[in-house]
Protein backbone atom coordinates (compact mmCIF):
# COMPACT_ATOMS: atom_id res chain seq x y z
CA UNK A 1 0.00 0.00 0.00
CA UNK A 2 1.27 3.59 -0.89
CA UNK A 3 1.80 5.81 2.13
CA UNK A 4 1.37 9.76 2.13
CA UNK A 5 4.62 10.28 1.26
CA UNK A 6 4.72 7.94 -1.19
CA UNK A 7 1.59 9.75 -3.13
CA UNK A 8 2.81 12.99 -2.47
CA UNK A 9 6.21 11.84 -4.42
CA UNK A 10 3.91 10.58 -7.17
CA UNK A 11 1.82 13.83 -7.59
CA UNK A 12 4.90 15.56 -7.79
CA UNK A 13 6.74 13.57 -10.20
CA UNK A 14 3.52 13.21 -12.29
CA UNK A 15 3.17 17.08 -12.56
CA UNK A 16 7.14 17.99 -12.68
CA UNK A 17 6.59 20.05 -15.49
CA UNK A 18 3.50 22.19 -14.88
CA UNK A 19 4.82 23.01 -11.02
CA UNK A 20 8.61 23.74 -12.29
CA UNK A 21 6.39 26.48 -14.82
CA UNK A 22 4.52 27.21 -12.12
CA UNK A 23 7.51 27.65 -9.93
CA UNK A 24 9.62 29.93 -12.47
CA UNK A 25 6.64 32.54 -12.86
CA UNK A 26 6.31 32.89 -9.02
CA UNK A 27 10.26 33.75 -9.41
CA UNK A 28 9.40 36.08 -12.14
CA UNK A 29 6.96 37.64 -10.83
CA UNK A 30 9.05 38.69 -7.47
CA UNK A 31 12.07 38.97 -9.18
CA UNK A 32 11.53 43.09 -9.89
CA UNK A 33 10.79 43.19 -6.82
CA UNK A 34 14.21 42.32 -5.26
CA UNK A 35 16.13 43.70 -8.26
CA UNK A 36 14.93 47.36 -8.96
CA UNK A 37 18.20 47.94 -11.09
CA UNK A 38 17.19 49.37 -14.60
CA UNK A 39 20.27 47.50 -16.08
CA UNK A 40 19.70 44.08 -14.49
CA UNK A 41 16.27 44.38 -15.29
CA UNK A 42 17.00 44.79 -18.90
CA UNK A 43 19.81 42.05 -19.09
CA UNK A 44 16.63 39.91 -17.33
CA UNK A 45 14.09 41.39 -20.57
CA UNK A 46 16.87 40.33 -23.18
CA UNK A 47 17.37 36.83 -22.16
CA UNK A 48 13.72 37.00 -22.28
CA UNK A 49 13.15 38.26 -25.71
CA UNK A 50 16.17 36.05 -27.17
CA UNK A 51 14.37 32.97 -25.18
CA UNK A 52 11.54 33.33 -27.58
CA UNK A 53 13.91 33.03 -30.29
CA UNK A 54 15.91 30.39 -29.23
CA UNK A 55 12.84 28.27 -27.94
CA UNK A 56 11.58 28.13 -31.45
CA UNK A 57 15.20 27.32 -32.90
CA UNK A 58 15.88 24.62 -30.89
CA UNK A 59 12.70 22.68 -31.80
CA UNK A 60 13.69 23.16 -35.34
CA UNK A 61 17.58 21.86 -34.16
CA UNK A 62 16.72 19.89 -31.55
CA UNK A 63 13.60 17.66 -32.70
CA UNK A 64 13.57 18.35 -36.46
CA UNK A 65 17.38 17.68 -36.39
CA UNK A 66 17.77 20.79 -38.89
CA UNK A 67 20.10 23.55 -39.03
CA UNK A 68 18.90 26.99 -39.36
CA UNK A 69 21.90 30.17 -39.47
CA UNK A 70 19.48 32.60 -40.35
CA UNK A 71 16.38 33.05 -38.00
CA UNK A 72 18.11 36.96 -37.12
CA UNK A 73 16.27 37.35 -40.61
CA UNK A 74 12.68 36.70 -38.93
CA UNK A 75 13.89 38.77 -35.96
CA UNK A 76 14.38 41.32 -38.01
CA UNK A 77 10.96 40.66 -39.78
CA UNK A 78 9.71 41.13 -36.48
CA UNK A 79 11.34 44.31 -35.52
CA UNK A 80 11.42 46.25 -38.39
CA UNK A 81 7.63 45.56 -39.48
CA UNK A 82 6.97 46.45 -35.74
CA UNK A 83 8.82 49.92 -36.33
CA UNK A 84 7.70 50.49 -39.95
CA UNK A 85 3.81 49.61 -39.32
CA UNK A 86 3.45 51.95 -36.16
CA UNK A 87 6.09 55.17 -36.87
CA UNK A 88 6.19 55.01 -40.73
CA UNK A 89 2.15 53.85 -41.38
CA UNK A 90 0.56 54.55 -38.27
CA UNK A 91 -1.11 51.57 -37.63
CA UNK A 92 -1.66 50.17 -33.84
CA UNK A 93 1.11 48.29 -32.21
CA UNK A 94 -0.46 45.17 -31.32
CA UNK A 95 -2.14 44.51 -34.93
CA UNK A 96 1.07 45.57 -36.84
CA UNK A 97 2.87 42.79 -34.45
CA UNK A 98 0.16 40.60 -35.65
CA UNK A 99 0.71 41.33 -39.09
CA UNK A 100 4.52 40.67 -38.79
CA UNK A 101 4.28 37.74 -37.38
CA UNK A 102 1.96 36.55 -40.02
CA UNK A 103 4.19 38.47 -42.23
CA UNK A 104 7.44 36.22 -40.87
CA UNK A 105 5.10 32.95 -41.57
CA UNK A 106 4.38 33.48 -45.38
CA UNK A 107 8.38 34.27 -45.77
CA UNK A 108 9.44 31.14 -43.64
CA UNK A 109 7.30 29.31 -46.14
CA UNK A 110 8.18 30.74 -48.92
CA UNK A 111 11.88 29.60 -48.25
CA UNK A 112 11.32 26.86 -46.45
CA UNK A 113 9.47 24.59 -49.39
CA UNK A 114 12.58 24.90 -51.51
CA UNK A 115 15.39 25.04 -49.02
CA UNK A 116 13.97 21.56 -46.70
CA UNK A 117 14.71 19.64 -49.72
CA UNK A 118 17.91 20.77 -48.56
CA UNK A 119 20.10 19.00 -45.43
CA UNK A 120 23.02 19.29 -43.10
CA UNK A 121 25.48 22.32 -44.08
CA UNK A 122 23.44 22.33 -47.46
CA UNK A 123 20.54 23.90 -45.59
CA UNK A 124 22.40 25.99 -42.86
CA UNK A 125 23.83 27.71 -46.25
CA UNK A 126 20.43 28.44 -47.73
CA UNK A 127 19.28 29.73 -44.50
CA UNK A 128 22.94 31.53 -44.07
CA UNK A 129 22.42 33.53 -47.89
CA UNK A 130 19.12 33.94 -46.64
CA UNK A 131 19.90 35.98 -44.01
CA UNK A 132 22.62 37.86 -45.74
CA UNK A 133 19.50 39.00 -48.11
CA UNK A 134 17.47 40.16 -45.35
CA UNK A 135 20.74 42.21 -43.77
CA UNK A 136 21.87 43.80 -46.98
CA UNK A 137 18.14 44.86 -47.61
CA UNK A 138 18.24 46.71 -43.91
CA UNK A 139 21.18 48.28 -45.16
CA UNK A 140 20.66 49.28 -48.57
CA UNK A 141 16.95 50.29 -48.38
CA UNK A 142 17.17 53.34 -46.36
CA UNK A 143 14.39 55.30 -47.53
CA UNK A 144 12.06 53.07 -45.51
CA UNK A 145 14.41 51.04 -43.18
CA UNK A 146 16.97 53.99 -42.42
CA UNK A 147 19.76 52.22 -43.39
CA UNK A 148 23.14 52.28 -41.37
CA UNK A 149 21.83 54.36 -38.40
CA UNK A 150 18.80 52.34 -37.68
CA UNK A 151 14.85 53.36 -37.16
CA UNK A 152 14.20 55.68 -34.34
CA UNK A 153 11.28 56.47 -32.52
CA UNK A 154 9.31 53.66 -32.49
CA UNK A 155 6.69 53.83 -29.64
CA UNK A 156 6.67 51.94 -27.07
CA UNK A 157 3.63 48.95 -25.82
CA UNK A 158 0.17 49.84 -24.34
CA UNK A 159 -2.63 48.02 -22.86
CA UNK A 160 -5.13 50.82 -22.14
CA UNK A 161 -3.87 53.38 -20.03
CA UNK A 162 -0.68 51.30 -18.75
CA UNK A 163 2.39 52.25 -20.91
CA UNK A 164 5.01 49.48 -20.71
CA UNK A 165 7.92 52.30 -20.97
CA UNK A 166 10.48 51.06 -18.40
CA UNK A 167 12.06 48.00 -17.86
CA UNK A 168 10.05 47.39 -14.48
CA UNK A 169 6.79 46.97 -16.41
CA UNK A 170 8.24 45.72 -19.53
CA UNK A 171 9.64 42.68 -17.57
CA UNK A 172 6.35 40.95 -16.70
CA UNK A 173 5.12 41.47 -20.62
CA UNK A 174 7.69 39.67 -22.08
CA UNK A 175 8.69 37.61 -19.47
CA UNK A 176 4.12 36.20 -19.88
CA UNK A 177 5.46 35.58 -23.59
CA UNK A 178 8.10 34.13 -23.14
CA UNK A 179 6.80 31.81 -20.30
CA UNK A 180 3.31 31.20 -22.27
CA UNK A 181 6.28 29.76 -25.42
CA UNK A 182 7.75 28.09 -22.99
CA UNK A 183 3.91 26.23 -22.07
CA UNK A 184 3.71 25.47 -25.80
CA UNK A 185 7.13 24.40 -26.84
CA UNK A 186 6.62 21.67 -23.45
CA UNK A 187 3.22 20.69 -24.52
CA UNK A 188 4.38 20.51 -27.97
CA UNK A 189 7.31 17.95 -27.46
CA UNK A 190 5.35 15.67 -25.95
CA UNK A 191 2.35 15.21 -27.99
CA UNK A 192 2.24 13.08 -31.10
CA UNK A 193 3.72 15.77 -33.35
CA UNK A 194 6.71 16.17 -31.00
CA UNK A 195 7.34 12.47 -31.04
CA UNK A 196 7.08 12.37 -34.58
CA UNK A 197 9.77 15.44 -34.37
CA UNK A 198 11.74 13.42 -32.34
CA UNK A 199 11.83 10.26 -34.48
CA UNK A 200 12.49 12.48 -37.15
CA UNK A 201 15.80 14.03 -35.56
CA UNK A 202 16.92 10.39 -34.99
CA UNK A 203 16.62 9.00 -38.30
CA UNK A 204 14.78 10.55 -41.11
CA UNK A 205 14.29 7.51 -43.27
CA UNK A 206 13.18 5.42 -40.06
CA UNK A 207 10.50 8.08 -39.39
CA UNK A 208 9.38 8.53 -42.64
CA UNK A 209 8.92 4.50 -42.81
CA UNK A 210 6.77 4.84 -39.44
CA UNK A 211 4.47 7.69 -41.29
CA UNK A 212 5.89 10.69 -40.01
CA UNK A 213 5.06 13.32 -43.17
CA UNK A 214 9.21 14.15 -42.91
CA UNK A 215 8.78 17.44 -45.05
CA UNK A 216 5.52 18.64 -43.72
CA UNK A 217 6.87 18.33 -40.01
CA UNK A 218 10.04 20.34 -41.35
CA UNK A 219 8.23 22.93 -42.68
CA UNK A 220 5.60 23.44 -39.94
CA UNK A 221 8.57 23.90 -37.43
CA UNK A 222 10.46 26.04 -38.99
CA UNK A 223 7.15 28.58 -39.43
CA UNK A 224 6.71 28.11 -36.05
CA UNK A 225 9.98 29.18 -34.90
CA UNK A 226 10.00 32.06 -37.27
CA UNK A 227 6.62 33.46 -36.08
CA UNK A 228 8.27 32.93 -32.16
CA UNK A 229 11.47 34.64 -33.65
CA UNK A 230 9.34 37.64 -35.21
CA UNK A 231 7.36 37.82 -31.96
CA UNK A 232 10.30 38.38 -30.55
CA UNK A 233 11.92 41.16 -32.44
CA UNK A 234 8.28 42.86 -32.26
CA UNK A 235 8.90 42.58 -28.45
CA UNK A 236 12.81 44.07 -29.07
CA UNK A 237 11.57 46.99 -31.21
CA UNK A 238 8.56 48.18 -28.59
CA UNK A 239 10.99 47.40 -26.05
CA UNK A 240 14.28 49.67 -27.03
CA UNK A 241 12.14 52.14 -29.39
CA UNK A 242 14.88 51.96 -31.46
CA UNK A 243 16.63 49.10 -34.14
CA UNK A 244 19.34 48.98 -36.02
CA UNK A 245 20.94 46.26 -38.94
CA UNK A 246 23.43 45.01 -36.77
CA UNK A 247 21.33 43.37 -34.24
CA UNK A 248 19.91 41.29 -36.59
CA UNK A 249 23.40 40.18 -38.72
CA UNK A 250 24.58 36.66 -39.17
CA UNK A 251 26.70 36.82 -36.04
CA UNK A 252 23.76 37.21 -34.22
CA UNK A 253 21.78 34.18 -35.72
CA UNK A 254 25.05 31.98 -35.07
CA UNK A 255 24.80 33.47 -31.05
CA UNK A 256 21.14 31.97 -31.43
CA UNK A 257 22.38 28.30 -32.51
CA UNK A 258 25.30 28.79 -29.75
CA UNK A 259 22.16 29.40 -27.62
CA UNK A 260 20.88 26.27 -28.24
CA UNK A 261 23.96 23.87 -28.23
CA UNK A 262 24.91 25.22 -25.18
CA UNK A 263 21.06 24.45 -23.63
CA UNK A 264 21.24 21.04 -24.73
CA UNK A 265 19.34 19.99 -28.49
CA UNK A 266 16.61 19.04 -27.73
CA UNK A 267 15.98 20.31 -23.95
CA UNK A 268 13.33 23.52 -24.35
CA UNK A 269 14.40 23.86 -20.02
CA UNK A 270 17.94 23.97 -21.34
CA UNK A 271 17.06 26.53 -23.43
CA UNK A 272 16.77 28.85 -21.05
CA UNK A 273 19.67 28.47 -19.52
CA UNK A 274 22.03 28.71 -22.49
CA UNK A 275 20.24 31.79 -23.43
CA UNK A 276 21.37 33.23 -20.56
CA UNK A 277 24.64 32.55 -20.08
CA UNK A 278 25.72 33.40 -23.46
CA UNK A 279 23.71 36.61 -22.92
CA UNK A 280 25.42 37.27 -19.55
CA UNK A 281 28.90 36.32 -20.82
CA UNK A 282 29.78 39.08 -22.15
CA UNK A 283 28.79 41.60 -18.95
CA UNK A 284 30.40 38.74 -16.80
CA UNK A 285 33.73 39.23 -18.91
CA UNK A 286 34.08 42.65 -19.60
CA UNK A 287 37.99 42.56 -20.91
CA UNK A 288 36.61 40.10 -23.56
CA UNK A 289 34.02 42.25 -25.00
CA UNK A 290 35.48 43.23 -28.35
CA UNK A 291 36.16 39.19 -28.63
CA UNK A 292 32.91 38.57 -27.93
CA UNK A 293 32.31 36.34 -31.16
CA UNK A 294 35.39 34.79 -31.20
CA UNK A 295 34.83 33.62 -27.30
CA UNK A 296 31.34 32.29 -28.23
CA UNK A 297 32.95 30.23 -31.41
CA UNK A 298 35.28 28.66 -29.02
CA UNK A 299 32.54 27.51 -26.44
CA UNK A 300 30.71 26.12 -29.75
CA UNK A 301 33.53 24.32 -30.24
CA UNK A 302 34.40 22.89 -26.97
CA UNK A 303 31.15 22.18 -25.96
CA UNK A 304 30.67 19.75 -29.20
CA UNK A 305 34.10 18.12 -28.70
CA UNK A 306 33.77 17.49 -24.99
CA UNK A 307 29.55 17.14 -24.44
CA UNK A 308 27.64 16.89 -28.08
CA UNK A 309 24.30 17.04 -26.46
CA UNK A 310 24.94 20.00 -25.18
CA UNK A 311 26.19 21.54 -21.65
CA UNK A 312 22.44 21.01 -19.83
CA UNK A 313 21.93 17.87 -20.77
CA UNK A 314 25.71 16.77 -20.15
CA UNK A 315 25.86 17.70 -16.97
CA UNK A 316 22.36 16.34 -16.12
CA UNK A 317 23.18 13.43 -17.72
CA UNK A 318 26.23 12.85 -15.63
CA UNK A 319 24.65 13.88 -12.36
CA UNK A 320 21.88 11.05 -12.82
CA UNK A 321 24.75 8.78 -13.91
CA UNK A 322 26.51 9.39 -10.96
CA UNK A 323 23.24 9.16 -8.65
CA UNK A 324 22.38 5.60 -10.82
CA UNK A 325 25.98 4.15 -10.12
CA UNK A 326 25.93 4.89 -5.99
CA UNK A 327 22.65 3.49 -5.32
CA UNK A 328 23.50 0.79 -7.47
CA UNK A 329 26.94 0.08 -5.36
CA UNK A 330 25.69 1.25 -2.19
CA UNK A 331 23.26 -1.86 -2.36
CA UNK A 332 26.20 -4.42 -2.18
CA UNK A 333 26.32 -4.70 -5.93
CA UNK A 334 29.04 -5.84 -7.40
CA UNK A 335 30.89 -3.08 -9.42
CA UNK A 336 32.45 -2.92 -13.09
CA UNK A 337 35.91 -4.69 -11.61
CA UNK A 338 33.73 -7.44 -9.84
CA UNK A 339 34.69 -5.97 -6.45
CA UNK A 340 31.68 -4.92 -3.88
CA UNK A 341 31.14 -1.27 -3.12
């Protein structure tokens, strides 16, 4: 017969995921609280904003077991259809970032069809030239974009009379998006489209033989994580009232795949965490700032060498290695060498 505790571990275990949510928003929510800092606060809103980003790549990485080096291209859909629809047209913020979401969709399709057929450094090319396109566009098409010195005076998020113009109140807006991505990305992984996502990272030909639609799945991904990463540079462009080309270049969208390696493919918690500290890094390490790129290419490159999966799910994977092997000895049984422990 189960005992309290015993039922009380089970309800816990059994809802892990909607109490650790559940837990992080509490944080959230006192976090401004604690930390009235202006420039904490807005480190906190970045890692935020790139989250959303980063969430979407890493389903697209992680489970579709694709390579993307351009989603700073739908981040800058985001952004700059944010800035052009409310300061150049006029339009309502909330509608216009809408729109450019919708407007990040069509375009994700639109390369998506042609480049899927695509795979392995073939596609993170496409998606590379890609972005290149959408940069040199930013650049060259001042008259609407403002070229070089960026798009000023975009105004900032409303909901009625509340004005989310500081980074106090512009924490808990992002931070519900980014949380509320976070809800879908979870639910998403584990319902019969993320399995089929998951097979289809594995082995493409095995999932395709067990009736996963291999290009379908591809494509609807990587829509989906270009309307989170245009979301997200709606967010950026309310946010900082202000955007500019190099924000959105293809140093940036390789900072978003660090993002995820470092996370762990495949772990959406991860994500969060590798967001973070490759956001931090730089304000950790301030000697290192004009290396800054080069530093991140060398944690790429040690953390494939040394923990593929990524630094998460290494060390997580290690720590319940470690827990496995000491119950397992501490019971009297016999180890590797045939000795007892």
């Amino acid at each position: 017969m189960l005992t309290t505790k015993d039922n009380i571990l089970y309800f816990l275990y059994l809802h892990r995921t909607g109490l650790t949510v559940f837990g992080l928003s509490l944080l959230l929510l006192v976090w401004p609280l604690m930390e009235r800092n202006p420039y904490t606060l807005g480190l906190s809103n970045l890692i935020a904003i790139y989250s959303l980003v980063v969430l979407g790549l890493n389903l697209f990485i992680g489970y579709a077991g694709q390579i993307s080096l351009g989603h700073a291209a739908f981040f800058a859909i985001g952004a700059y259809g944010s800035a052009i629809g409310t300061t150049t047209l006029g339009f309502p913020a909330w509608p216009v970032m809408m729109a450019a979401a919708l407007a990040a969709a069509l375009v994700a399709l639109a390369v998506g069809v042609p480049a899927l057929k695509l795979s392995g450094h073939y596609l993170a090319m496409a998606t590379l030239g890609f972005n290149i396109v959408v940069y040199t566009v930013l650049i060259q098409w001042d008259a609407v974009t403002g070229g070089p010195s960026g798009f000023a005076g975009i105004p900032y998020l409303s909901i009625g009379p509340l004005v989310f113009d500081d980074e106090f109140r512009f924490h808990y807006l992002v931070w519900t998006f980014t949380v509320l991505a976070l809800l879908l990305c979870l639910n998403l992984v584990r319902s019969g489209v993320g399995r089929g996502l998951a097979a289809l990272a594995e082995d493409e030909t095995a999932a395709a033989a067990l009736g996963v639609d291999t290009r379908r799945a591809k494509i609807k991904v990587f829509v989906l994580s270009a309307v989170l990463a245009a979301l997200a540079g709606s967010l950026f462009a309310h946010c900082y009232a202000f955007v500019s080309p190099d924000s959105f270049n293809i140093f940036v969208s390789v900072d978003f795949v660090i993002m995820v390696v470092v996370g762990g493919m495949g772990s959406i918690w991860g994500t969060l965490f590798g967001t973070a500290l490759i956001t931090l890094l730089p304000e950790w390490i301030e000697s290192l700032e004009r290396f800054k790129d080069i530093l991140h290419g060398l944690i790429l490159v040690v953390i494939l060498l040394f923990l593929p999966q990524g630094l998460t799910t290494g060390i997580v994977d290690a720590v319940r290695t470690r827990i496995a092997l000491w119950k397992r000895f501490s019971t009297g049984v016999a180890a590797p060498d045939g000795t007892d422990r």
